[in-house]
Protein backbone atom coordinates (compact mmCIF):
# COMPACT_ATOMS: atom_id res chain seq x y z
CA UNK A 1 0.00 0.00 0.00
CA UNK A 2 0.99 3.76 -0.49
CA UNK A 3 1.92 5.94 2.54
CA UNK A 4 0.16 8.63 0.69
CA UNK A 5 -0.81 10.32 4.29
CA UNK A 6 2.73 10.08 5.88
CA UNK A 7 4.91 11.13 2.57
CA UNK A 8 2.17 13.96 1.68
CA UNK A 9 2.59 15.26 5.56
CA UNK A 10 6.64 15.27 5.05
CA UNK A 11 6.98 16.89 1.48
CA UNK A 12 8.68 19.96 0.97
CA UNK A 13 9.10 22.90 -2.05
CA UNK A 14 12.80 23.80 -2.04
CA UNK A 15 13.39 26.53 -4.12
CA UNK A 16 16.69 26.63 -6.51
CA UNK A 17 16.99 30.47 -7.00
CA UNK A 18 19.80 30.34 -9.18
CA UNK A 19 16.97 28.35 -11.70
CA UNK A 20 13.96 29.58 -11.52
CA UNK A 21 13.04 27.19 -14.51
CA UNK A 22 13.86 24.45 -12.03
CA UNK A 23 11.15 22.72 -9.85
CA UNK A 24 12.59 20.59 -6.49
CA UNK A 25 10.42 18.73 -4.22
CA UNK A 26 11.61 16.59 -1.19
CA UNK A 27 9.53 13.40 -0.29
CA UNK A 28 10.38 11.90 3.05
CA UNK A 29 9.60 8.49 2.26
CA UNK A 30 9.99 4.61 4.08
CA UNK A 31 10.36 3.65 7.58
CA UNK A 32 14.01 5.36 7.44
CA UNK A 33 12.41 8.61 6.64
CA UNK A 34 14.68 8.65 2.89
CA UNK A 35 14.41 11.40 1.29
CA UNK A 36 13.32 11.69 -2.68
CA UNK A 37 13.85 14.38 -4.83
CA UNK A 38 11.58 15.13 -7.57
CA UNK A 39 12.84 17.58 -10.26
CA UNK A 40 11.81 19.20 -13.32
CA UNK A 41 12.14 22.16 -15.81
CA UNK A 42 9.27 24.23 -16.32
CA UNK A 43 9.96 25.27 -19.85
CA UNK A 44 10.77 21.44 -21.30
CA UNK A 45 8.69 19.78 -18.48
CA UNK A 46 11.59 17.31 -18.11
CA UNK A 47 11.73 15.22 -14.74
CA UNK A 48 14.41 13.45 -13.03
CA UNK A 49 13.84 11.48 -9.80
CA UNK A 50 16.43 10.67 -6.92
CA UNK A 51 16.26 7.73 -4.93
CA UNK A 52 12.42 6.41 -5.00
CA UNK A 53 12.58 5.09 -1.59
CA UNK A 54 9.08 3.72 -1.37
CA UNK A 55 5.44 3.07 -2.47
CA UNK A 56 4.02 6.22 -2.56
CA UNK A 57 1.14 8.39 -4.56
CA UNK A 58 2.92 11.50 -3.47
CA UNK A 59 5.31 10.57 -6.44
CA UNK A 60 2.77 10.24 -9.74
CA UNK A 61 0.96 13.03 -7.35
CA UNK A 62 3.68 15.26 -7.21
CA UNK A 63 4.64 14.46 -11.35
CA UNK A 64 1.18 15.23 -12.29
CA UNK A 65 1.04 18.42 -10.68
CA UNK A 66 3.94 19.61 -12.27
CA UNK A 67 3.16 18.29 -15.91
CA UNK A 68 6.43 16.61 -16.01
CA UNK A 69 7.75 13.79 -18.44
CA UNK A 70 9.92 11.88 -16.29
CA UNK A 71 13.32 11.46 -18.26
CA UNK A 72 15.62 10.01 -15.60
CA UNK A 73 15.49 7.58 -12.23
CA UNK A 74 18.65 8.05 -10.55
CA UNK A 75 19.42 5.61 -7.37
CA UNK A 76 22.59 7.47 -5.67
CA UNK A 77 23.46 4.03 -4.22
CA UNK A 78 22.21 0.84 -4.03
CA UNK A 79 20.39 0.15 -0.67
CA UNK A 80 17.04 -0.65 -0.57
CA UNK A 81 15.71 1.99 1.86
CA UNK A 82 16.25 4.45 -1.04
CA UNK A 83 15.03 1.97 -3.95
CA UNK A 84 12.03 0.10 -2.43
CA UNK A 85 9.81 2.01 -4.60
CA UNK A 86 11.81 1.78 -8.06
CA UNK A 87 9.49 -1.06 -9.25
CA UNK A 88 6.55 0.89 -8.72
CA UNK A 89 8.06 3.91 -10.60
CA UNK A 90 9.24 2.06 -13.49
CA UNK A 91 6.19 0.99 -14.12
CA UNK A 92 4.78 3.91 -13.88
CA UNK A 93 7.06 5.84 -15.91
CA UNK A 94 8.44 3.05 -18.63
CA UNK A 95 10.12 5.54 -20.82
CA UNK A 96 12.76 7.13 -18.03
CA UNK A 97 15.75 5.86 -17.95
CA UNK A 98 17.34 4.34 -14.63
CA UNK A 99 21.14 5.49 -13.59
CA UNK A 100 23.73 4.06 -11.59
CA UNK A 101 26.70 2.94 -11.06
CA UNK A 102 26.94 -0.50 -11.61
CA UNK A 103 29.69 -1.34 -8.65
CA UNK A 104 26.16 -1.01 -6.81
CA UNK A 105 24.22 -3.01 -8.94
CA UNK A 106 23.86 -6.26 -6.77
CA UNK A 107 23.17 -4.57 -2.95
CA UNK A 108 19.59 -5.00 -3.63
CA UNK A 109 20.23 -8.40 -3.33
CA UNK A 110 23.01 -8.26 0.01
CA UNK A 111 21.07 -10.69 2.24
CA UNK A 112 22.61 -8.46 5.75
CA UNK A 113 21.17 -5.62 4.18
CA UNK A 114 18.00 -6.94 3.28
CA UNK A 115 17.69 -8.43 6.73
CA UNK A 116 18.85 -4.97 8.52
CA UNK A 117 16.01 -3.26 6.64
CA UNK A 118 13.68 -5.71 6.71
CA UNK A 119 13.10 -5.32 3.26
CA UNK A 120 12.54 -7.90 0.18
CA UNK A 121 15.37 -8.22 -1.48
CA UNK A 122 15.17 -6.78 -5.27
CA UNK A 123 16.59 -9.10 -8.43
CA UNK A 124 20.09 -7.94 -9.49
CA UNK A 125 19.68 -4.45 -11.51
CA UNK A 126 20.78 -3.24 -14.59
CA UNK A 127 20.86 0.60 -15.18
CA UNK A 128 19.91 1.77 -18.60
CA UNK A 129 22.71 4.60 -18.08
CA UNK A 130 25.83 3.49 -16.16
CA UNK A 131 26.98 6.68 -14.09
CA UNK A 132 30.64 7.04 -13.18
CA UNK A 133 32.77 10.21 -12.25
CA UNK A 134 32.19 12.86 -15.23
CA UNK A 135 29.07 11.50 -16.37
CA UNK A 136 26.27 14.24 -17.11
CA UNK A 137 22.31 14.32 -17.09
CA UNK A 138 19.99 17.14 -18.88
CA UNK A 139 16.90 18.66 -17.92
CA UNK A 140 16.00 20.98 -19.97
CA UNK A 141 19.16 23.83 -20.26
CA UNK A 142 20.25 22.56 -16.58
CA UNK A 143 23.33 20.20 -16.66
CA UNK A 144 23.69 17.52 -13.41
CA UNK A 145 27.42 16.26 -13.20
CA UNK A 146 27.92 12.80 -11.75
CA UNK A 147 30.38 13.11 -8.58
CA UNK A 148 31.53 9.57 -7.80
CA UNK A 149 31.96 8.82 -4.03
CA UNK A 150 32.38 5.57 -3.37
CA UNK A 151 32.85 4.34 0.67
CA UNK A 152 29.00 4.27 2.22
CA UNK A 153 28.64 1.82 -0.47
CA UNK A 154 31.39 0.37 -3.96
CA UNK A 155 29.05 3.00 -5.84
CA UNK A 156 27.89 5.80 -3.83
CA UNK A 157 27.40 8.96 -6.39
CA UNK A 158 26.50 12.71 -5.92
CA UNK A 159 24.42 14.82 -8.50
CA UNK A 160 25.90 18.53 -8.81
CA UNK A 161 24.64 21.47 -10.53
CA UNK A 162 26.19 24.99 -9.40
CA UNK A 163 25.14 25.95 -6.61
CA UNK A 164 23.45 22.40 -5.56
CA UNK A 165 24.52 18.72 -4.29
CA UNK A 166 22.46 16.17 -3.92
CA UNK A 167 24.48 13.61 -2.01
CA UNK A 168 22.75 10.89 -1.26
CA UNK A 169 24.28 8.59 2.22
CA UNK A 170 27.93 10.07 1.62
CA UNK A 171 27.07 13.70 3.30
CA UNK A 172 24.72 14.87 5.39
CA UNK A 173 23.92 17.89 7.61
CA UNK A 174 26.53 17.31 10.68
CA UNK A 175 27.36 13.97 9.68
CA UNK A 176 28.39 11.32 6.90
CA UNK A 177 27.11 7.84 5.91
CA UNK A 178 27.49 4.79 7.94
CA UNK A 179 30.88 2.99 6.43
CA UNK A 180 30.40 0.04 8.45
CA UNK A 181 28.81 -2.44 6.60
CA UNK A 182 30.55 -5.41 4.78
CA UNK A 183 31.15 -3.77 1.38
CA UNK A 184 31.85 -0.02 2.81
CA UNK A 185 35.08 1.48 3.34
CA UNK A 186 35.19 4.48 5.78
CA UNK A 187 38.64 6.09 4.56
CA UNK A 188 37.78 5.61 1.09
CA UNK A 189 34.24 7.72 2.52
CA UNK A 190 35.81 10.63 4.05
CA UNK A 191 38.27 11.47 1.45
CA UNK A 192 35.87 11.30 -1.07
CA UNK A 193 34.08 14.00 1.45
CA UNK A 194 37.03 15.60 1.71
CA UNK A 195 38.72 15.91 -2.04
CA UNK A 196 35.59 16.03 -4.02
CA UNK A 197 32.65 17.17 -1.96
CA UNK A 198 34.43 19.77 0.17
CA UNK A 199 36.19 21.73 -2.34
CA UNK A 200 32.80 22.67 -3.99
CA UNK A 201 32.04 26.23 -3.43
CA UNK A 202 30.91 26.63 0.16
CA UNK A 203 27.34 28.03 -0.74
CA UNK A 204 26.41 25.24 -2.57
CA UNK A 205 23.54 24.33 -0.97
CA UNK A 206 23.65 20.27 -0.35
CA UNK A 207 20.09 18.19 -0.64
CA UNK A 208 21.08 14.97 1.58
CA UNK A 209 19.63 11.56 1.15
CA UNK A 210 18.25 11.78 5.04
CA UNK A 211 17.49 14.72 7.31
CA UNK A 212 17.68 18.28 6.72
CA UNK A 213 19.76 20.18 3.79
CA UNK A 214 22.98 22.22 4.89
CA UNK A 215 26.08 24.00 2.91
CA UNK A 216 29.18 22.93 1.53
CA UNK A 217 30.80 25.42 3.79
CA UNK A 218 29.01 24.42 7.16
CA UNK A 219 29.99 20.74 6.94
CA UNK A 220 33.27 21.67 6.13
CA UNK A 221 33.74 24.41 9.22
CA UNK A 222 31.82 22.03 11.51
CA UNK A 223 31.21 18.56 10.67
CA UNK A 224 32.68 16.29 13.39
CA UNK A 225 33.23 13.12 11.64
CA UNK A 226 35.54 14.89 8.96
């Protein structure tokens, strides 16, 4: 069933001033409270969505009301408390095109994983666009740059426009992901943090995969776990 009630309660209008062609909305979504990212351009009505994390109308709701022809489903990693709903979006949407990177591409099926989340595990995926470091998305006249950070997970990526991150389980506000699970590697994490996250401009505002958003430059002044 849909937790239309819950996810409607918990979504959010961010507003990306540099684009005001560009539409954002945050769904908190799942039993982990994952956040999903809906995006779009209001003159080519293209969509992209980050991380469908559950079975929920607030998605097609939240499509429909902005008129938008969703081009792109993007998973920033591969565990299932920010994919449980990519079945019920693909079929939804048939035409977009899922992106990933495929070091991530069998977690779905990572039986301690499945069993932490208490999730079903999901048959091994294929992504119809590989991302890797340098890869690039469009909507519309707005460019998205793949940022690979591997270390929460083998292929943990970021999504960067200027001015915005969205980053997924590798940074969040006052904190970074969890690094220790079988396949994670915590030094691997933090230098990613450091090298390629940290040396973005500090205003860019940064759109996590849980909790609230923050600044490049406030996780860099203050973060403790970097």
């Amino acid at each position: 069933m849909a937790d239309t009630s819950f996810s409607a309660r918990m979504c959010q209008n961010i507003i990306l001033e540099a684009y005001t062609n560009m539409l954002n909305r945050k769904l908190r979504l799942g039993l982990l409270g994952t956040n999903c990212y809906i995006l779009g351009d209001e003159e080519s009505r293209e969509g992209l969505i980050i991380d469908p994390a559950a079975i929920s109308s607030s998605i097609p709701d939240t499509v429909t009301e902005y008129r938008l022809n969703v081009k792109y489903i993007v998973l920033t990693h591969g565990h299932l408390d920010h994919l449980a709903g990519l079945e019920y979006v693909r079929k939804l949407y048939p035409e977009a095109k899922l992106c990933f990177n495929l070091s991530d591409a069998s977690l779905s099926e990572n039986i301690e994983l499945v069993s932490y989340l208490g999730m079903p595990a999901l048959p091994n995926l294929v992504p119809d666009i590989p991302l890797d470091e340098g890869s690039t998305l469009e909507l519309g006249k707005t460019r998205f740059s793949v940022i690979s950070t591997p270390g929460h997970t083998p292929g943990g990526i970021c999504l960067y426009t200027p001015g915005y991150l969205f980053s997924g389980d590798t940074l969040f506000n006052s904190g970074i992901g969890r690094s220790d699970f079988e396949e994670s590697d915590t030094e691997a994490l933090r230098q990613n943090i450091i090298n390629r996250l940290l040396s973005l401009p500090p205003e860019t505002l940064v759109f996590p995969g849980h909790g609230r958003e923050t600044t490049i430059g406030k996780e860099k002044a203050g973060n403790p776990f970097i």
